[in-house]
Protein backbone atom coordinates (compact mmCIF):
# COMPACT_ATOMS: atom_id res chain seq x y z
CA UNK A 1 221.36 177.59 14.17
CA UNK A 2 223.37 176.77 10.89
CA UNK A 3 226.85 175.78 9.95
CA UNK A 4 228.41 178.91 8.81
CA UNK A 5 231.51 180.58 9.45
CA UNK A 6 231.54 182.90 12.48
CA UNK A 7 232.88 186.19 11.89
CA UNK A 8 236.11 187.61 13.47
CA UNK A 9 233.99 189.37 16.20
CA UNK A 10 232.66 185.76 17.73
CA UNK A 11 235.06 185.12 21.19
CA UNK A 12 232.81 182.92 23.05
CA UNK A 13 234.79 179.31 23.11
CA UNK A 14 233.73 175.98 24.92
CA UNK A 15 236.44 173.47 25.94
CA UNK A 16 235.76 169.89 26.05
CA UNK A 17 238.34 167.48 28.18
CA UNK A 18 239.31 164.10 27.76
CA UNK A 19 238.60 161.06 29.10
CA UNK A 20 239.07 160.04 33.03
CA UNK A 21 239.79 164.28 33.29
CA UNK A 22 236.99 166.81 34.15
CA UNK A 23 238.02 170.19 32.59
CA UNK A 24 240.51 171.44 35.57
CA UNK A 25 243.21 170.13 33.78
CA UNK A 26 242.18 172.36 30.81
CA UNK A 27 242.49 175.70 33.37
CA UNK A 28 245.88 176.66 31.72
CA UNK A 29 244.84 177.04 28.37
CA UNK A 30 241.61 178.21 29.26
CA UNK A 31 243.79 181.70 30.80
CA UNK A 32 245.69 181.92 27.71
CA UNK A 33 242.83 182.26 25.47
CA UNK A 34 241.08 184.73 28.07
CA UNK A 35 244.02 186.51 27.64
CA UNK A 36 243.93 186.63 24.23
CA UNK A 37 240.46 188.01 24.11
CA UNK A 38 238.31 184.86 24.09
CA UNK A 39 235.37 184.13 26.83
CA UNK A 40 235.96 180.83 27.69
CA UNK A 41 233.90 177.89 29.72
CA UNK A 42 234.02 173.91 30.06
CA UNK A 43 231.61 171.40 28.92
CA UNK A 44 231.95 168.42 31.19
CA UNK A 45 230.33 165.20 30.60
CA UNK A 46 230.96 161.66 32.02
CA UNK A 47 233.45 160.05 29.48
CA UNK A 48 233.18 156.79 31.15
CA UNK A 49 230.25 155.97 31.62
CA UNK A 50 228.29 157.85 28.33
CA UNK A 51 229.05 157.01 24.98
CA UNK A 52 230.54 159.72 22.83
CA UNK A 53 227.37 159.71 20.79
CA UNK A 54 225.09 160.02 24.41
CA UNK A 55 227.93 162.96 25.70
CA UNK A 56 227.43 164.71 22.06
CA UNK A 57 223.45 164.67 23.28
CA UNK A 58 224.19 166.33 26.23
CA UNK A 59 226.45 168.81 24.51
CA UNK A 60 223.27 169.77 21.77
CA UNK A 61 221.29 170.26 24.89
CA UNK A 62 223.44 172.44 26.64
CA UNK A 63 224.27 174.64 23.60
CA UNK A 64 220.71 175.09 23.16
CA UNK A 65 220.09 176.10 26.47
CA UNK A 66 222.99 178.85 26.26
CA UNK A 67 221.69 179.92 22.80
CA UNK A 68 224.72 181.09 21.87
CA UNK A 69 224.65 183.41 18.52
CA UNK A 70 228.30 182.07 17.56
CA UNK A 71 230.62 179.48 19.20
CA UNK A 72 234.54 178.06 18.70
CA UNK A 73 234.62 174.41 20.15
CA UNK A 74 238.12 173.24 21.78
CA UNK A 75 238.35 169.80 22.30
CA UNK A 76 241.45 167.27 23.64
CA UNK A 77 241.30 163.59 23.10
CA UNK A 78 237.82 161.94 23.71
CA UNK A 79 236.34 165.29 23.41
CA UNK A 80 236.93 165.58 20.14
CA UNK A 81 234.84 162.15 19.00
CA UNK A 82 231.72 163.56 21.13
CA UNK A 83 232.50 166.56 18.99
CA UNK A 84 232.22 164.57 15.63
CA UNK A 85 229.05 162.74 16.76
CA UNK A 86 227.70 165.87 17.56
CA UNK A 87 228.22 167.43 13.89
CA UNK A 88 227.02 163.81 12.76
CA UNK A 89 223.89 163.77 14.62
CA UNK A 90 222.90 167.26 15.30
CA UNK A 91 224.92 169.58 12.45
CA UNK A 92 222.78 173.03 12.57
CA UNK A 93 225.08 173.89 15.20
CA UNK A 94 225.48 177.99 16.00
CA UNK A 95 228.33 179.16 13.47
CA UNK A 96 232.05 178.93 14.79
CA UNK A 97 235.56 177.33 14.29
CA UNK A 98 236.72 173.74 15.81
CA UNK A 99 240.03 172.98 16.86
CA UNK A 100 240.91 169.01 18.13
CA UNK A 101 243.80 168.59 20.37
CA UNK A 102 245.16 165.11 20.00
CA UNK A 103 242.12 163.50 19.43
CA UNK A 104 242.10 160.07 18.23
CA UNK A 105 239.23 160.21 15.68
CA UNK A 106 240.24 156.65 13.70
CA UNK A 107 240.13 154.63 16.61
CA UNK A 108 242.79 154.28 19.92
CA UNK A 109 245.28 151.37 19.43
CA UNK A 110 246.09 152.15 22.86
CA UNK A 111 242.48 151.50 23.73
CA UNK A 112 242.07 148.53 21.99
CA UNK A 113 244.70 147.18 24.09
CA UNK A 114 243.01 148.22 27.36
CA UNK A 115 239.65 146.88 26.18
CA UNK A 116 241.23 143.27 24.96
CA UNK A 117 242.21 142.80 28.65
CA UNK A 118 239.71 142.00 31.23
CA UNK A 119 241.53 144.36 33.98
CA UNK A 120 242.04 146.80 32.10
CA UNK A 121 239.13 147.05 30.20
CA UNK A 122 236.77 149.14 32.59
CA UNK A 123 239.37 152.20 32.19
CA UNK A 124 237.60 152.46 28.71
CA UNK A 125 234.35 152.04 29.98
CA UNK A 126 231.24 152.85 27.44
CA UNK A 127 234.06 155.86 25.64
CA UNK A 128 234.87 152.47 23.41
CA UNK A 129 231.61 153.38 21.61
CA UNK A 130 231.72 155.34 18.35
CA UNK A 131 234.78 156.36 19.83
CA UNK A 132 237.88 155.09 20.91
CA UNK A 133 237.64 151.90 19.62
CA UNK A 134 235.35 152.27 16.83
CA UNK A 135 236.55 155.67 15.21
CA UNK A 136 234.21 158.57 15.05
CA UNK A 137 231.28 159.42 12.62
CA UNK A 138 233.46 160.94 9.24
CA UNK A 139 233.96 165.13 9.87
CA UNK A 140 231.35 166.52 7.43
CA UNK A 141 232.48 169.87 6.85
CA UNK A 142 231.07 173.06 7.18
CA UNK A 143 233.21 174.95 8.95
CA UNK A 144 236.75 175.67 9.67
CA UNK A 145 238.40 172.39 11.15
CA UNK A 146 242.19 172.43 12.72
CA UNK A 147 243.46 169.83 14.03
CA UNK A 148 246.75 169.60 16.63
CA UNK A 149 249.08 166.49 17.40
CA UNK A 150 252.11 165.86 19.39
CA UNK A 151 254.98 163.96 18.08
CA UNK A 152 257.34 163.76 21.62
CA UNK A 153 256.79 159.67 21.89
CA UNK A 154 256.53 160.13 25.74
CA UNK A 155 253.42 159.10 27.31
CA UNK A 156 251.05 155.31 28.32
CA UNK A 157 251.86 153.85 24.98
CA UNK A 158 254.99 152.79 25.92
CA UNK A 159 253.54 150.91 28.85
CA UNK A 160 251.65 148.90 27.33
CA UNK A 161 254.32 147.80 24.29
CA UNK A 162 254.61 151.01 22.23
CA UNK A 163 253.32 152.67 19.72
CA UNK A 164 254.23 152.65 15.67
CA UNK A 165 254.50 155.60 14.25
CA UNK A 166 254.82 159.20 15.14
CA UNK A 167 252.77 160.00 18.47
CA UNK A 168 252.20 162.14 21.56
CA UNK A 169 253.09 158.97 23.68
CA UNK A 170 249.16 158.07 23.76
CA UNK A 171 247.89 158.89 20.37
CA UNK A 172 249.15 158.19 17.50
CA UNK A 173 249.56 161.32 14.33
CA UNK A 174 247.69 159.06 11.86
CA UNK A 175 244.63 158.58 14.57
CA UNK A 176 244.13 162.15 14.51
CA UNK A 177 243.89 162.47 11.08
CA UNK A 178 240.47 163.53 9.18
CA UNK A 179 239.84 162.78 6.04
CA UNK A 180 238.66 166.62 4.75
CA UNK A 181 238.70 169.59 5.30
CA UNK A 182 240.81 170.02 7.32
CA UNK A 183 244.39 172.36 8.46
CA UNK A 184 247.15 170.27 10.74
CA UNK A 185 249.48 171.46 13.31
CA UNK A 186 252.46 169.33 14.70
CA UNK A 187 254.29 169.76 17.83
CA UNK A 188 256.56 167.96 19.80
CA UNK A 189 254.70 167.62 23.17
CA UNK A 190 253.18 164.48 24.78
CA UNK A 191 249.43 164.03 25.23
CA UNK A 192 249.05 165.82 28.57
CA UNK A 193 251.37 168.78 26.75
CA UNK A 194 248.92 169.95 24.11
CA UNK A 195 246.86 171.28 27.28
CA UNK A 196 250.09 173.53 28.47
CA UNK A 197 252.33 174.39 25.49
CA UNK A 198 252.22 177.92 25.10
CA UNK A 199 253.13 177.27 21.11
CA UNK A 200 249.85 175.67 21.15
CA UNK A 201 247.87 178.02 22.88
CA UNK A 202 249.16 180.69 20.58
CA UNK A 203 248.18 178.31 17.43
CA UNK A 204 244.47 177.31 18.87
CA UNK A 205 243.94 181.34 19.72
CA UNK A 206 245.36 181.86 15.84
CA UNK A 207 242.95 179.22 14.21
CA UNK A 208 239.96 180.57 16.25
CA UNK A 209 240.55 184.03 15.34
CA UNK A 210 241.29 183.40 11.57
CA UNK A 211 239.99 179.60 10.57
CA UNK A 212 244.08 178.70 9.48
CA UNK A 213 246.92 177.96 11.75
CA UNK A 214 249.82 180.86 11.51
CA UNK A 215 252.46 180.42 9.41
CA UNK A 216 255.53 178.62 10.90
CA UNK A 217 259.08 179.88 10.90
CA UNK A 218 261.39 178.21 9.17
């Protein structure tokens, strides 16, 4: 396994889901991508009760057993820290691109808020980890990165007081920010959204084809 670049003949892709979910809610954009040309299956893991860093164990193990010559990785929300622990703790990964959909890699405000009250607190369960709460381990490299937020406001953060700043209504822009390497995509969708826009379908298919988002129109 190593770290470089697949080649514009890899199509196998692996989505990851976020937390409380189990990769149904993924199905949509999973049948976009097949249509596109991409063979696509779900990793699921227990985002509650594993820590990111324990899920991104389980995700080594299974792309081992698959032995996969090339892979892209699609990830939404938690998924995408268990994909940064995994490049943290076990980098010679099989060559591919990674896309992150909303994923708050700096740390959740909204989770921080859930985990500072007792009845709320077990929503988070062990995801808090080198993950939601903490931040992730720092991207290091290696390989095309794109990352995709939502900007339409609408979504749990506004139950529990709001959010400052641009945000998909869970996650905030500047959570899902990483600090190199790599090419950003906005849209206005909520958190849930990224899963069914076709505009982002179209720009995950583009990145995983290419390693850079498409050129928007003006």
């Amino acid at each position: 396994m190593g770290t470089q670049n697949a080649g514009d003949d890899c199509n196998k892709v692996l989505l990851l889901h976020g937390i409380w979910m189990t990769g149904f809610e993924m199905g949509r954009l999973k049948s976009r991508l097949s249509r596109e040309g991409f063979e696509v299956d779900f990793f699921r893991y227990p985002s509650l009760t594993g820590t990111p860093a324990e899920n991104a164990e389980r995700l080594d193990r299974y792309i081992r057993q698959k032995n996969y010559r090339c892979l892209h990785l699609v990830a939404h929300s938690l998924g995408g820290l268990v994909l940064l622990n995994l490049f943290d703790r076990f980098p010679r990964q099989p060559p591919g691109r990674v896309v992150l959909l909303g994923s708050p890699v700096q740390g959740s405000v909204v989770a921080r808020r859930l985990v500072g009250r007792p009845w709320t607190r077990p929503l988070i369960g062990r995801a808090a980890v080198q993950g939601l709460v903490d931040g992730a381990p720092s991207w290091q490299g290696g390989r095309p990165l794109g990352v995709i937020a939502g900007t339409s406001g609408l979504g749990v953060g506004r139950l529990l007081g709001g959010l400052s700043g641009a945000s998909d209504g869970t996650v905030l822009v500047s959570e899902t920010t990483v600090d190199r390497g790599a090419d950003t995509r906005l849209h206005r969708v909520g958190h849930m959204g990224l899963l069914f826009s076709s505009r982002v379908a179209i720009d995950v298919a583009a990145f995983l084809r290419t390693g850079a988002f498409p050129l928007q129109s003006s």
